[in-house]
Protein backbone atom coordinates (compact mmCIF):
# COMPACT_ATOMS: atom_id res chain seq x y z
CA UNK A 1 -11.22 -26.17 34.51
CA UNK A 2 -13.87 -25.33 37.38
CA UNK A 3 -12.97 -27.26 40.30
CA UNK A 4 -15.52 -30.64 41.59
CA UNK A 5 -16.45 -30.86 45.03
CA UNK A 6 -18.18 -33.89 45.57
CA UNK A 7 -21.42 -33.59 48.61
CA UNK A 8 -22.01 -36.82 48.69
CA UNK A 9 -17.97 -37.68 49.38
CA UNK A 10 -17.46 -38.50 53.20
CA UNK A 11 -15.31 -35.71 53.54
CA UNK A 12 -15.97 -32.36 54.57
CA UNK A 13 -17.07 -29.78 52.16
CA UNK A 14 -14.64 -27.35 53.87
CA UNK A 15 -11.83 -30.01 53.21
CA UNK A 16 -12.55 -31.02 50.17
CA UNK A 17 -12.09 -27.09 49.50
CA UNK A 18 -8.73 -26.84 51.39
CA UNK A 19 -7.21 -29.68 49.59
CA UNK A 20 -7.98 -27.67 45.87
CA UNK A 21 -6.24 -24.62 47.26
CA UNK A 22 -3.46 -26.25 48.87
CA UNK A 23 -2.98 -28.24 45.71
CA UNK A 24 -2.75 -24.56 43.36
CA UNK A 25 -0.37 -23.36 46.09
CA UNK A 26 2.11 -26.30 45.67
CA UNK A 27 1.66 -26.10 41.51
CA UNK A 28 2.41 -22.64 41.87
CA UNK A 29 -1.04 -21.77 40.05
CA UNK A 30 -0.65 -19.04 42.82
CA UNK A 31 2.45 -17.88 43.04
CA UNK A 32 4.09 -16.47 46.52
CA UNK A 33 2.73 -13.34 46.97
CA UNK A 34 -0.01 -12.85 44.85
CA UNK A 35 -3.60 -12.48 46.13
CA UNK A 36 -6.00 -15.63 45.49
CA UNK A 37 -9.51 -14.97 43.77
CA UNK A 38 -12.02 -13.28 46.26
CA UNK A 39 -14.03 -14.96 48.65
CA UNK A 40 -17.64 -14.22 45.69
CA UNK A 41 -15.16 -15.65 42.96
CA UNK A 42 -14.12 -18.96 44.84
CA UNK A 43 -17.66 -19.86 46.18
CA UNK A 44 -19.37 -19.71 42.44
CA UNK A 45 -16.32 -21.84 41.16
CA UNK A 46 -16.94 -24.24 44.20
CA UNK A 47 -20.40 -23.95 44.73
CA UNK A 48 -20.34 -24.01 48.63
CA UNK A 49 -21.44 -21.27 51.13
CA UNK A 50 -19.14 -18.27 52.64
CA UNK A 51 -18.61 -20.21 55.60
CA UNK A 52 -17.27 -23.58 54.00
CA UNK A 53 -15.39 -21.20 52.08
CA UNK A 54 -13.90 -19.22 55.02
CA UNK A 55 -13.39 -22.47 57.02
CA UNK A 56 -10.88 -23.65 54.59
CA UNK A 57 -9.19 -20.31 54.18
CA UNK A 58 -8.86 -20.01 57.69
CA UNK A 59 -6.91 -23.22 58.07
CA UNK A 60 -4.74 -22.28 55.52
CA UNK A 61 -4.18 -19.28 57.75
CA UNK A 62 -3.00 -20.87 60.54
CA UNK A 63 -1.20 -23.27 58.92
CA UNK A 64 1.23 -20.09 57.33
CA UNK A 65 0.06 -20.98 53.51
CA UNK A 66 -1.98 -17.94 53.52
CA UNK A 67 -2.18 -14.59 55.36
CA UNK A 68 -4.81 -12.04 55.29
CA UNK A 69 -3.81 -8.67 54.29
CA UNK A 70 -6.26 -5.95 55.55
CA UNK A 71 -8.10 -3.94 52.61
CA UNK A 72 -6.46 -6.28 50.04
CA UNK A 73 -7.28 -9.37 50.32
CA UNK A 74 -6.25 -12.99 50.99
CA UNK A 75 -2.30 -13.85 49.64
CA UNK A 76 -0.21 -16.75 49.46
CA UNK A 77 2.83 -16.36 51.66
CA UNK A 78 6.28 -16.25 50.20
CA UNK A 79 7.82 -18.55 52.86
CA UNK A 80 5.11 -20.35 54.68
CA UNK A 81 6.40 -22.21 58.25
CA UNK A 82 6.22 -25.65 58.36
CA UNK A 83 4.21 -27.28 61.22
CA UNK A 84 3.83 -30.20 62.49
CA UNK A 85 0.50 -31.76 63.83
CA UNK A 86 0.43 -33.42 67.42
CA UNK A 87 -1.32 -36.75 66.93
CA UNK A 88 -0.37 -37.26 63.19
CA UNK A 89 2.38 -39.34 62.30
CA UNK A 90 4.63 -37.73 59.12
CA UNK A 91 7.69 -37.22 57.90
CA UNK A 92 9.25 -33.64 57.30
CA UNK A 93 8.99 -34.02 53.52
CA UNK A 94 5.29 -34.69 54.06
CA UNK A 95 4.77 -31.55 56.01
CA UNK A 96 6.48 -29.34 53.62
CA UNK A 97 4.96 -30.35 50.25
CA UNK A 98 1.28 -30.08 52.59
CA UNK A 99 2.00 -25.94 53.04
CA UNK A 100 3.75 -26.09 49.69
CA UNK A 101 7.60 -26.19 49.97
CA UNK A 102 9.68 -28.15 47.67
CA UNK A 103 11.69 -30.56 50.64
CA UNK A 104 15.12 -31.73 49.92
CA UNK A 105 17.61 -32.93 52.18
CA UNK A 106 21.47 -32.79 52.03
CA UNK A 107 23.69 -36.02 53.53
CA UNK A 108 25.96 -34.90 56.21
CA UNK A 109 26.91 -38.87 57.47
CA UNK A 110 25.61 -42.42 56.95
CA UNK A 111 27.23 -45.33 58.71
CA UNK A 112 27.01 -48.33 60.77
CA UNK A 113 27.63 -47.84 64.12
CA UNK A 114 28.14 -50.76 66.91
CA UNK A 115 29.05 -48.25 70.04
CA UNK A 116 26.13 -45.89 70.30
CA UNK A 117 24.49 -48.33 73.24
CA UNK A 118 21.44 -45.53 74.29
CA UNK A 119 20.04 -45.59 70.54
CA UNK A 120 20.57 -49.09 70.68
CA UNK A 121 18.63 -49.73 74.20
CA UNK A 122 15.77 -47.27 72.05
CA UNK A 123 15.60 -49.63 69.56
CA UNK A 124 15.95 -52.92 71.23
CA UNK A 125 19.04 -53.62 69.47
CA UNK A 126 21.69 -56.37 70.84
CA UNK A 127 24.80 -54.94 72.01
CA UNK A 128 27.14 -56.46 69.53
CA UNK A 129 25.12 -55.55 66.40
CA UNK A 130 24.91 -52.73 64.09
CA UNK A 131 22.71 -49.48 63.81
CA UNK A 132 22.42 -47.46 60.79
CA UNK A 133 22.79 -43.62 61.83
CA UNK A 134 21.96 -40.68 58.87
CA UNK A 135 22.24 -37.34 59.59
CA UNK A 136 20.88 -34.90 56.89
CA UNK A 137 20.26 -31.16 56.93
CA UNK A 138 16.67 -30.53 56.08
CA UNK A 139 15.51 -27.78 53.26
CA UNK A 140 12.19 -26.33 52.21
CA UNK A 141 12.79 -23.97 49.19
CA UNK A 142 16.18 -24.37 49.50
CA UNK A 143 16.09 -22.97 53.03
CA UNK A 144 17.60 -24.71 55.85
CA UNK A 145 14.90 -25.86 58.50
CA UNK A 146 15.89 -28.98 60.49
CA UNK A 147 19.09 -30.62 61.33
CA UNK A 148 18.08 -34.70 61.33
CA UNK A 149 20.10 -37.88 62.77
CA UNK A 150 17.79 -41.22 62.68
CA UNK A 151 18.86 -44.33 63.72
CA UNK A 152 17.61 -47.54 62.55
CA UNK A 153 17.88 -51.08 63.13
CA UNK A 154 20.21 -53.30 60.62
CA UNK A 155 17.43 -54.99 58.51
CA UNK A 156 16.13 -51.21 57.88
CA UNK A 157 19.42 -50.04 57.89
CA UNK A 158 20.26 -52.52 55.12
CA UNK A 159 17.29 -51.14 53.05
CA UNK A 160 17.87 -47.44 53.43
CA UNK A 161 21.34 -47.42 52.67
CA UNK A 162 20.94 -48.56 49.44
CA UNK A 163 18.65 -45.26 48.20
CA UNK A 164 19.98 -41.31 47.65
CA UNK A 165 19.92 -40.10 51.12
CA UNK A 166 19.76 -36.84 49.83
CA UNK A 167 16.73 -37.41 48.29
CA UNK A 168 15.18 -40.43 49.82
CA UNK A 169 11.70 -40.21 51.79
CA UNK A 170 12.40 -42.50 54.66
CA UNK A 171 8.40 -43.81 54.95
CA UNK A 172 7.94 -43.90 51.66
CA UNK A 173 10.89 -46.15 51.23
CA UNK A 174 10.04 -48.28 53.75
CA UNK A 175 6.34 -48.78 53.06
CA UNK A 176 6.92 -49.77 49.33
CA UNK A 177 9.27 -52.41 51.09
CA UNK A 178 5.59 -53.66 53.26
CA UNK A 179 7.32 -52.28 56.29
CA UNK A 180 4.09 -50.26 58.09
CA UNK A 181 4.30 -47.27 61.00
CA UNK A 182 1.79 -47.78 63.52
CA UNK A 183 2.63 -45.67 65.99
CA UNK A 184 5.33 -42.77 67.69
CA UNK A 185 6.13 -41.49 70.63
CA UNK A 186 7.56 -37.85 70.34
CA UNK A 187 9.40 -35.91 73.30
CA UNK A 188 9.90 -32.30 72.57
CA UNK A 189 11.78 -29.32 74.52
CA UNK A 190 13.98 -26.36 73.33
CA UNK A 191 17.62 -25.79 73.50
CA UNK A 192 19.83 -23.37 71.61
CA UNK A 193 21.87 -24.36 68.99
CA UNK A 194 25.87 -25.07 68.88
CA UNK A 195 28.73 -23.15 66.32
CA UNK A 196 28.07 -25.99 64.50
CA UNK A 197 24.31 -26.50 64.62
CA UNK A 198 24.26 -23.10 64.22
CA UNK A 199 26.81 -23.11 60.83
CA UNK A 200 24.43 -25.85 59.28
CA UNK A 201 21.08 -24.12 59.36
CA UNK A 202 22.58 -20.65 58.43
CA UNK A 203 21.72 -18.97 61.96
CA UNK A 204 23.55 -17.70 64.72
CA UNK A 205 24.87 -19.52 67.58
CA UNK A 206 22.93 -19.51 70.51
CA UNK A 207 19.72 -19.06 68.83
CA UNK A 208 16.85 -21.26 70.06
CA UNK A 209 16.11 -24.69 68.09
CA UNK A 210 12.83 -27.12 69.22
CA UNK A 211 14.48 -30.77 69.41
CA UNK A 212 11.81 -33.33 68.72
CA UNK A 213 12.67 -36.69 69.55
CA UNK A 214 10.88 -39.74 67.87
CA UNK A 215 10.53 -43.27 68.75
CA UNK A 216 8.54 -45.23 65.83
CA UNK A 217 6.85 -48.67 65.96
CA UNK A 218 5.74 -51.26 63.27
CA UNK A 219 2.30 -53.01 63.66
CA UNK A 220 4.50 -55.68 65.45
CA UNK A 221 5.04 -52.75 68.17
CA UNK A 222 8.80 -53.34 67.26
CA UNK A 223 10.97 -49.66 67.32
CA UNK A 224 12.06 -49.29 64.18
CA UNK A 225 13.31 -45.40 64.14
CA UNK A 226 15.25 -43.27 66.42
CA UNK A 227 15.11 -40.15 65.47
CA UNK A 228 16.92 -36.66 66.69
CA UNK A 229 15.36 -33.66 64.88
CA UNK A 230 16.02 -30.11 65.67
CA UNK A 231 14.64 -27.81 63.77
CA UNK A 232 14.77 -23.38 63.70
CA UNK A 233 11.79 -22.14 65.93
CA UNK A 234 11.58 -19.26 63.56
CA UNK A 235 10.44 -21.64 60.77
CA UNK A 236 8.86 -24.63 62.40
CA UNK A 237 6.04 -24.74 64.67
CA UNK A 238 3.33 -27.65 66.71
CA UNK A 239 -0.04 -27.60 65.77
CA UNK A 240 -2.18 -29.02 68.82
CA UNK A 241 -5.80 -29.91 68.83
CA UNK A 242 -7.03 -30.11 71.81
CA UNK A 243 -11.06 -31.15 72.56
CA UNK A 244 -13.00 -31.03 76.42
């Protein structure tokens, strides 16, 4: 079935494009390693120009979906990184399935804690009630990417505890429940990872991690996550935009 982009749709021709391919990567219509059609066979499906074309290919590129391959051709990667976009508020599961990993998540811990006073200053919690704290190990096609401990309030808490940690998608949970994100702020530095860190993600101790630190906010600019996340540099990166 030829593809329909729309010209008339307030999006981008180039995204409109992107979002097709990215789709065909995720249904494995393109399997890992195998070249996509050429550049002539993709614009007459589309009906756009070489440059709308090479626009979208381009930021498939850099986002590790696809890689160029010099005198072949254009293939999808067999194990893209995941990135994550400065300015854009997701969730890991959202990032994988966008560069088309499969995300899952396996439950290390989930309890409530009433001692762990910083998390609870984060979160403008009282000192003599609860937080919820979940740590998971975080997987894209079954490899191990991120190590994750959130912390949220009681009434989210409350909520969250009551899904499959190892499969629940903490947003998505919470914004079927009318509970909205409006805003993060992220702090994020390097640090090399423990025996134990290390045992978890399947790397050697000592290599370097990026720790990415979240602080979330409702529409009511109330925190309601504090979240610890540190991922393998060799298989997570930042995106940044930057404009003058």
């Amino acid at each position: 079935m030829k593809a329909i982009i729309d010209p008339t749709k307030n999006v981008a021709l180039y995204l409109q494009v992107k979002d097709i391919l990215v789709k065909r990567i995720q249904e494995k219509v393109w399997p890992p390693n195998t070249l996509i059609p050429t550049e002539q066979e993709l614009m007459e499906e589309f009906d756009v120009s070489r440059t709308t074309l090479r626009q979208a290919i381009t930021m498939l590129v850099q986002d590790g979906l696809l890689e160029k391959k010099q005198g072949k051709g254009t293939i999808v990667k067999t194990q893209p990184l995941i990135g994550g976009s400065l300015g854009k508020l997701k969730g890991f599961a959202e990032e994988a399935i966008e560069r088309g990993l499969t995300p899952e998540s396996k439950l290390i811990r989930a309890e409530f804690k009433k001692d762990l006073y910083y998390e609870k200053t984060k979160l403008r919690v009282a000192d003599d009630e609860e937080i919820l704290v979940i740590e998971r190990v975080r997987f894209a096609d079954e490899v191990p990417i991120a190590i994750e401990r959130s912390c949220w309030p009681v009434h989210i808490g409350q909520i969250l505890n009551k899904e499959d940690l190892n499969r629940a998608k903490f947003y998505e949970v919470l914004e079927s429940e009318g509970i909205l994100l409006k805003r993060a702020k992220e702090k994020i530095s390097a640090m090399n990872a423990t025996i134990y860190e290390a045992d978890l993600l399947g790397i050697r101790a000592g290599e370097a991690l990026l720790e990415m630190t979240r602080l979330s906010f409702g529409f009511d600019d109330k925190p309601i996550e504090f979240t610890t996340t540190k991922f393998r540099s060799d298989k997570y990166h930042y995106d940044i935009e930057l404009t003058r």
